[in-house]
PDB file of N, CA and C in Angstrom:
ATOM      1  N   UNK A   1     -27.282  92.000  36.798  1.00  0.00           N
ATOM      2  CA  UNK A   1     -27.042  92.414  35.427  1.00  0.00           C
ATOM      3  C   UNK A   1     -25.959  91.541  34.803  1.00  0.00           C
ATOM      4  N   UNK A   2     -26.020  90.863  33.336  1.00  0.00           N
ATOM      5  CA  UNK A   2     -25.510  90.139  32.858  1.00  0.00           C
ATOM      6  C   UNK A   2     -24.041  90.886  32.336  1.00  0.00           C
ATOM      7  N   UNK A   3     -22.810  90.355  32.556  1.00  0.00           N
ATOM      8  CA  UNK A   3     -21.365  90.971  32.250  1.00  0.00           C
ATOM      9  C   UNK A   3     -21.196  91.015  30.921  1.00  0.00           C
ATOM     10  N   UNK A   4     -20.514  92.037  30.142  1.00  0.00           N
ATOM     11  CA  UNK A   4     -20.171  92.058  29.241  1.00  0.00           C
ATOM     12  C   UNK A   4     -19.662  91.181  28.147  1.00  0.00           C
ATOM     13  N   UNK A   5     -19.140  90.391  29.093  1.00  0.00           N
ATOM     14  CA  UNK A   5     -18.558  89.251  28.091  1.00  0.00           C
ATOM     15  C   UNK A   5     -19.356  88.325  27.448  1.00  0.00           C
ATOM     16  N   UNK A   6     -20.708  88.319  28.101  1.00  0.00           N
ATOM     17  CA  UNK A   6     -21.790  87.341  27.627  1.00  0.00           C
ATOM     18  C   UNK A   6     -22.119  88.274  26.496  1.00  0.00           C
ATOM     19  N   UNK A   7     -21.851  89.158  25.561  1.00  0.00           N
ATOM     20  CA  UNK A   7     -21.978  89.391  24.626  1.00  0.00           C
ATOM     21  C   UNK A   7     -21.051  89.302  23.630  1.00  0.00           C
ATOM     22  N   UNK A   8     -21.756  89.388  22.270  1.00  0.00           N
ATOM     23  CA  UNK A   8     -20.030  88.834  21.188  1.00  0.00           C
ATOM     24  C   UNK A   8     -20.782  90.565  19.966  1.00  0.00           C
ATOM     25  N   UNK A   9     -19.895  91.113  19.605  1.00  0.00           N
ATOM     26  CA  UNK A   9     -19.947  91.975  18.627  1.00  0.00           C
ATOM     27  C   UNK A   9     -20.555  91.319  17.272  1.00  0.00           C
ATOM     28  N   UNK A  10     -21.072  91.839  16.317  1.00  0.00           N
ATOM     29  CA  UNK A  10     -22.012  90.554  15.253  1.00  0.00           C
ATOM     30  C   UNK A  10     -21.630  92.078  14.044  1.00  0.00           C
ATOM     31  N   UNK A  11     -22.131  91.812  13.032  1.00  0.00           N
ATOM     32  CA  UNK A  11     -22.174  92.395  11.652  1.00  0.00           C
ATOM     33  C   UNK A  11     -23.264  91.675  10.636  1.00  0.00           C
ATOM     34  N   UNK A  12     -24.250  91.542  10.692  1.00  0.00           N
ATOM     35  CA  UNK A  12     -25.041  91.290   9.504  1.00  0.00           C
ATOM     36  C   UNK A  12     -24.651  91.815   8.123  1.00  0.00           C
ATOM     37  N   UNK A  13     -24.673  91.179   6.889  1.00  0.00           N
ATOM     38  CA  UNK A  13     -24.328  91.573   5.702  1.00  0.00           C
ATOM     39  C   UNK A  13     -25.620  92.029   5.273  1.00  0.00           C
ATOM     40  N   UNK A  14     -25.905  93.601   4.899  1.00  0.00           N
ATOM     41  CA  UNK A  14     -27.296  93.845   4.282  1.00  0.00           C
ATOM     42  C   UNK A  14     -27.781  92.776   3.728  1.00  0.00           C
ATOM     43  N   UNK A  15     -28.808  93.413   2.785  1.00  0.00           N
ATOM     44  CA  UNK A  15     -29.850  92.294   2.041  1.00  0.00           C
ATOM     45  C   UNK A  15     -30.093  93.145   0.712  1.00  0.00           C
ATOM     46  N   UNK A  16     -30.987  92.786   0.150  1.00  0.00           N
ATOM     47  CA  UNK A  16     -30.927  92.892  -1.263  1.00  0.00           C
ATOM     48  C   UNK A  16     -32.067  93.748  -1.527  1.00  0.00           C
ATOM     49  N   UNK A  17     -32.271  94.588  -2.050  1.00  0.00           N
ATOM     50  CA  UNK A  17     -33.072  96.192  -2.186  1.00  0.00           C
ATOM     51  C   UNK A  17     -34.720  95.892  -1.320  1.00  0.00           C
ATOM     52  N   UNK A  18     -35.087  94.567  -2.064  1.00  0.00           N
ATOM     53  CA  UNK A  18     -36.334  94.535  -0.985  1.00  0.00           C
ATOM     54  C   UNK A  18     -36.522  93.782  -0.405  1.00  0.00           C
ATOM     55  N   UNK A  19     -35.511  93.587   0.485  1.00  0.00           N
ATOM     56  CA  UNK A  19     -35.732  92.419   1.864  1.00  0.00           C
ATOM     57  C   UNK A  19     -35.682  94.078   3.009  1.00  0.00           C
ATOM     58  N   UNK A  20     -35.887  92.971   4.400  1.00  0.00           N
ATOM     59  CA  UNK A  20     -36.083  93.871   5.291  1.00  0.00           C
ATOM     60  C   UNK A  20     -34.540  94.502   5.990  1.00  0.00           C
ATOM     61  N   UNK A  21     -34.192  95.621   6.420  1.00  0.00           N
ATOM     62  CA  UNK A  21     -32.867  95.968   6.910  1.00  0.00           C
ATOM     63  C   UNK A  21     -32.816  95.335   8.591  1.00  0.00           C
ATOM     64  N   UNK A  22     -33.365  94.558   8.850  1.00  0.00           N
ATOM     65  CA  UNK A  22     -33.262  93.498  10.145  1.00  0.00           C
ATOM     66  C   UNK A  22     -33.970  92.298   9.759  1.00  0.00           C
ATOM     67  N   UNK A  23     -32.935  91.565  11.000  1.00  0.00           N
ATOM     68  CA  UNK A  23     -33.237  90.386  10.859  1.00  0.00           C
ATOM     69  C   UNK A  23     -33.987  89.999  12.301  1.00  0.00           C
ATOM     70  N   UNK A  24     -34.808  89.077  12.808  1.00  0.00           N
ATOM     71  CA  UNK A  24     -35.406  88.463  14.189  1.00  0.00           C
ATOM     72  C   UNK A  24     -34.830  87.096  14.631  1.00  0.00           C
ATOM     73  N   UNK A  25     -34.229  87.358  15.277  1.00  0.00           N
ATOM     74  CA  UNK A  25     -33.522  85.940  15.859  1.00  0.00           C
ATOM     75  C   UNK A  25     -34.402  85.741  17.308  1.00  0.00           C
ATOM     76  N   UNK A  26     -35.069  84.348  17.776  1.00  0.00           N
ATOM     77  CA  UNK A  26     -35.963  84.196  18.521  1.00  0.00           C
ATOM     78  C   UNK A  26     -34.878  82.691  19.027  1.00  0.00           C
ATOM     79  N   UNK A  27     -34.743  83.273  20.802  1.00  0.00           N
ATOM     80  CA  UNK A  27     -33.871  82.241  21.692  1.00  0.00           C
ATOM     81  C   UNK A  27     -34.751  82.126  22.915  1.00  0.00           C
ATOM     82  N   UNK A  28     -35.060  80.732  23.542  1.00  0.00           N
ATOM     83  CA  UNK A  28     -35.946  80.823  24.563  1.00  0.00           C
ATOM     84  C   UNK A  28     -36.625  81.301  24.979  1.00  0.00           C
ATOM     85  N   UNK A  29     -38.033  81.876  23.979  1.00  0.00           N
ATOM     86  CA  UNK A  29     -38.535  82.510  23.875  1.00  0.00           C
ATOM     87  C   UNK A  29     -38.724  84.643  24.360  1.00  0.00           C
ATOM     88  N   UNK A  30     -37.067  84.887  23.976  1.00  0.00           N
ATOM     89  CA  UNK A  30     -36.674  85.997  23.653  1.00  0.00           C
ATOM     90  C   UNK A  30     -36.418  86.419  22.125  1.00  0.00           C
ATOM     91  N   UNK A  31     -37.271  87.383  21.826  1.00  0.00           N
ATOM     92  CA  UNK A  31     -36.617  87.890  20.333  1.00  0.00           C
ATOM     93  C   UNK A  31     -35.919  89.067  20.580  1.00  0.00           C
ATOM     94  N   UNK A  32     -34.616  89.240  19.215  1.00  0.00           N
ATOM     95  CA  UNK A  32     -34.078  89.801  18.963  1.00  0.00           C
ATOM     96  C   UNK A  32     -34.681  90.258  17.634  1.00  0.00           C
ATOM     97  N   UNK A  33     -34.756  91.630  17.546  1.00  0.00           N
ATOM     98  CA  UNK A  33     -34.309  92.510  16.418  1.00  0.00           C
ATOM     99  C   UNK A  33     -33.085  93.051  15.877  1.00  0.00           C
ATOM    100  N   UNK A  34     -32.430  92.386  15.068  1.00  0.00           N
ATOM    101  CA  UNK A  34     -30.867  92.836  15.001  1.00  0.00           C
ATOM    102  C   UNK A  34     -30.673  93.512  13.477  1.00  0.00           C
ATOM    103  N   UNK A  35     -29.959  94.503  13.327  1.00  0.00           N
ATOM    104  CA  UNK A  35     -30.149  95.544  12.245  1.00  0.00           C
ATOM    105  C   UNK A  35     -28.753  95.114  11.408  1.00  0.00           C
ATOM    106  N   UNK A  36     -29.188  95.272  10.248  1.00  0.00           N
ATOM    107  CA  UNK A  36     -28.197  94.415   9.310  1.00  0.00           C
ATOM    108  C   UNK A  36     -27.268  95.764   8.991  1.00  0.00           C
ATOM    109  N   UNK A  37     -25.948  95.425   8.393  1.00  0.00           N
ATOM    110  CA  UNK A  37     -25.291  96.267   7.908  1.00  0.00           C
ATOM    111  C   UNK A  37     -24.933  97.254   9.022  1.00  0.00           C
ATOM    112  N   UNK A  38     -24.611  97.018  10.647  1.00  0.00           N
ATOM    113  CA  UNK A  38     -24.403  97.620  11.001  1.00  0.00           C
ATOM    114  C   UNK A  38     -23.721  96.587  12.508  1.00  0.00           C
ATOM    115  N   UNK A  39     -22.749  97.113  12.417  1.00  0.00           N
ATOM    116  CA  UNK A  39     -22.174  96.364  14.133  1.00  0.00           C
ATOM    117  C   UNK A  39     -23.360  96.993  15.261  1.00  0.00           C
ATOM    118  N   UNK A  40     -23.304  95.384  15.841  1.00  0.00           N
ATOM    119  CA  UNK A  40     -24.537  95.366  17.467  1.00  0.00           C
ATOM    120  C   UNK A  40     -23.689  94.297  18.300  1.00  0.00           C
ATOM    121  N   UNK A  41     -23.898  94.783  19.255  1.00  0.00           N
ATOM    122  CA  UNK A  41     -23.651  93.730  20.505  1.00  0.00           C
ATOM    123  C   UNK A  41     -24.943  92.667  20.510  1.00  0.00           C
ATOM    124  N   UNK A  42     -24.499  91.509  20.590  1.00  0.00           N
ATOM    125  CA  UNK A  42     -26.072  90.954  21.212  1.00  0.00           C
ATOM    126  C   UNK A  42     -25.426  89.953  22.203  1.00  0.00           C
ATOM    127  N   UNK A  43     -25.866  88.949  22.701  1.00  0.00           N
ATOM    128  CA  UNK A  43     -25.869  87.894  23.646  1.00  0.00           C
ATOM    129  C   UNK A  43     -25.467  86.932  22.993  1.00  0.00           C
ATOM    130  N   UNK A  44     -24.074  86.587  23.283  1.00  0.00           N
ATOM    131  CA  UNK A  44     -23.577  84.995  22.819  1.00  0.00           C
ATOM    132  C   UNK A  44     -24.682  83.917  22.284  1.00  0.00           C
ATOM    133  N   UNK A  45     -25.925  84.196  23.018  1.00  0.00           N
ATOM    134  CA  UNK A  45     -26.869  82.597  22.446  1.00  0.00           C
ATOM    135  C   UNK A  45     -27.231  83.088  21.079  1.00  0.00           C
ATOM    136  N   UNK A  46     -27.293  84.352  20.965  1.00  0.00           N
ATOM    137  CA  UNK A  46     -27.733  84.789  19.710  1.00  0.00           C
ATOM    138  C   UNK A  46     -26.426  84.573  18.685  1.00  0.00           C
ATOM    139  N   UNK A  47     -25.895  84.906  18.586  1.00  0.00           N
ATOM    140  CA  UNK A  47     -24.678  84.521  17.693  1.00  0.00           C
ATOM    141  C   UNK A  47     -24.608  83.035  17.691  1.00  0.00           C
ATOM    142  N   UNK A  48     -24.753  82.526  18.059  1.00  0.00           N
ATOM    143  CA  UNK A  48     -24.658  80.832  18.231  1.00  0.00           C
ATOM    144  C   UNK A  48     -25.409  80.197  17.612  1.00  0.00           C
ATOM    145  N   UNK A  49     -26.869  81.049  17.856  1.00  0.00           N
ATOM    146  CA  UNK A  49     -28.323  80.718  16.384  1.00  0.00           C
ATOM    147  C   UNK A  49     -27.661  81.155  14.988  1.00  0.00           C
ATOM    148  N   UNK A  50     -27.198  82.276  15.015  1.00  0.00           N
ATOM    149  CA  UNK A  50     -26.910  83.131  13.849  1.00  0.00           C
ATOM    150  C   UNK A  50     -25.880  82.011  13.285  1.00  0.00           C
ATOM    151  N   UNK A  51     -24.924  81.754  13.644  1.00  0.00           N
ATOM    152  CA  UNK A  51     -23.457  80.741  13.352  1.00  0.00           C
ATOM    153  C   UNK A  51     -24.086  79.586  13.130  1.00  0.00           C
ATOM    154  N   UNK A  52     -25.313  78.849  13.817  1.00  0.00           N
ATOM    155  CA  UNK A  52     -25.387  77.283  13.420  1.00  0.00           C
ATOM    156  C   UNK A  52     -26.794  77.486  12.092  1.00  0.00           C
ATOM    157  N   UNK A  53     -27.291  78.609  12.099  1.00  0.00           N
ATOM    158  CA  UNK A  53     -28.203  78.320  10.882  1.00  0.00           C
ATOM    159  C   UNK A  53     -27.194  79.123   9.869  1.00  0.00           C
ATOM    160  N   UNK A  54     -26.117  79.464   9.669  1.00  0.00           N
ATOM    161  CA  UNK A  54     -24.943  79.991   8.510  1.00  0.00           C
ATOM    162  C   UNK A  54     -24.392  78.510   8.014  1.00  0.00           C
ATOM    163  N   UNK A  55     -23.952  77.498   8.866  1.00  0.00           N
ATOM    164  CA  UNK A  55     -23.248  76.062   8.864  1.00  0.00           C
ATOM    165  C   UNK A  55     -24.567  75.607   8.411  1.00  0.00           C
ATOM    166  N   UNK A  56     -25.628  75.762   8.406  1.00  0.00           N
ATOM    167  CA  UNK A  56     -26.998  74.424   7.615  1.00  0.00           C
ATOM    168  C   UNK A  56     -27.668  75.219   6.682  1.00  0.00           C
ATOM    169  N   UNK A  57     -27.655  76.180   6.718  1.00  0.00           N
ATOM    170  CA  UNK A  57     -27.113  76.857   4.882  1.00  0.00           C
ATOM    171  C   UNK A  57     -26.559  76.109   3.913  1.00  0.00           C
ATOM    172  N   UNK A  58     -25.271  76.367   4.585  1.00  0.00           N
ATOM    173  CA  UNK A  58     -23.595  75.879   3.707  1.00  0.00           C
ATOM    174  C   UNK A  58     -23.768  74.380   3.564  1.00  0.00           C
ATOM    175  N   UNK A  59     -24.421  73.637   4.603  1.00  0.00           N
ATOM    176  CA  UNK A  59     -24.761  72.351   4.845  1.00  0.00           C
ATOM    177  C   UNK A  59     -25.856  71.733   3.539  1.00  0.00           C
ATOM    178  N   UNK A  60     -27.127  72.310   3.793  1.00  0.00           N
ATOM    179  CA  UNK A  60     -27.802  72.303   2.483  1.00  0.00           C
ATOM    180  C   UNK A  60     -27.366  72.922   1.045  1.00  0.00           C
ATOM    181  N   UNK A  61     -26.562  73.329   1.017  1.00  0.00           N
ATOM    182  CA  UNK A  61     -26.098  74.036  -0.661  1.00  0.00           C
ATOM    183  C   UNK A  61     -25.333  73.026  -0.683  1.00  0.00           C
ATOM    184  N   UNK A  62     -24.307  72.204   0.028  1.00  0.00           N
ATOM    185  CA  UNK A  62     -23.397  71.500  -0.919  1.00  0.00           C
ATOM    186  C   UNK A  62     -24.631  70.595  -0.911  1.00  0.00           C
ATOM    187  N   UNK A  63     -25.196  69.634  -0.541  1.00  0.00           N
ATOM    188  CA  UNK A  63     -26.390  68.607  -0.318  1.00  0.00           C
ATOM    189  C   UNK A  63     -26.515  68.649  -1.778  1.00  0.00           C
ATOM    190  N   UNK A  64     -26.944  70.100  -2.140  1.00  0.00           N
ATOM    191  CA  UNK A  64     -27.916  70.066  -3.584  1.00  0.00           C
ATOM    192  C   UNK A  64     -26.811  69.754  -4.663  1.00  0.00           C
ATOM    193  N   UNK A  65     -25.747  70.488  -4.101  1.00  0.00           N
ATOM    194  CA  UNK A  65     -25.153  70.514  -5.273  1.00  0.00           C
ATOM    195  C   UNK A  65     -24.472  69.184  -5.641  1.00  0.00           C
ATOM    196  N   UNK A  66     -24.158  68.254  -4.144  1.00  0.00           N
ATOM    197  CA  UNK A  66     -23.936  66.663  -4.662  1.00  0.00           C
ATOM    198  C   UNK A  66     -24.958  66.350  -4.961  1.00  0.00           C
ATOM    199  N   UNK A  67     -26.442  66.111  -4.897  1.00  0.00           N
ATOM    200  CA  UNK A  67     -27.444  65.927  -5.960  1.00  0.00           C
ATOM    201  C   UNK A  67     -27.443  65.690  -6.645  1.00  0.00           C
ATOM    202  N   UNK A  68     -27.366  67.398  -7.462  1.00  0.00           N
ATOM    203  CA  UNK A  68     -26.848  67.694  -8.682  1.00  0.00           C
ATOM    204  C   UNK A  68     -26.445  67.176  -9.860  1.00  0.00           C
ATOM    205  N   UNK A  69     -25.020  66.459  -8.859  1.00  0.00           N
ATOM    206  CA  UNK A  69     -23.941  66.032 -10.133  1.00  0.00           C
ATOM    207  C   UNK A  69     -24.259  64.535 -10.805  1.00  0.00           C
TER     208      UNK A  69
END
């Protein structure tokens, strides 16, 4: 059984009246169902997906916005 520490505490920020109240995060071919607006434990690899597609978000918005100008 995998130790506690291989998990990190997470918080999803809801979504907007008609999106879904979870999100599916899919890691070596394991999915997660993780419920927004509510603290979950999940598995460090999952937070690590969650954290590097938040950074290529932020990554693509400035992109556009030097575009933009």
């Amino acid at each position: 059984m995998k130790e506690a520490k291989d998990t990190v505490r997470i918080l999803l920020p809801r979504g907007r009246k008609n999106e879904e109240n979870f999100l599916i995060v899919s890691v070596n071919g394991r999915s997660f169902k993780i419920m927004k607006g509510v603290d979950v434990e999940v598995p460090r690899c999952v937070a690590e997906v969650l954290e590097n597609g938040r950074m290529m978000a932020d990554e693509a918005r400035r992109y556009v916005e030097r575009m933009a100008e």
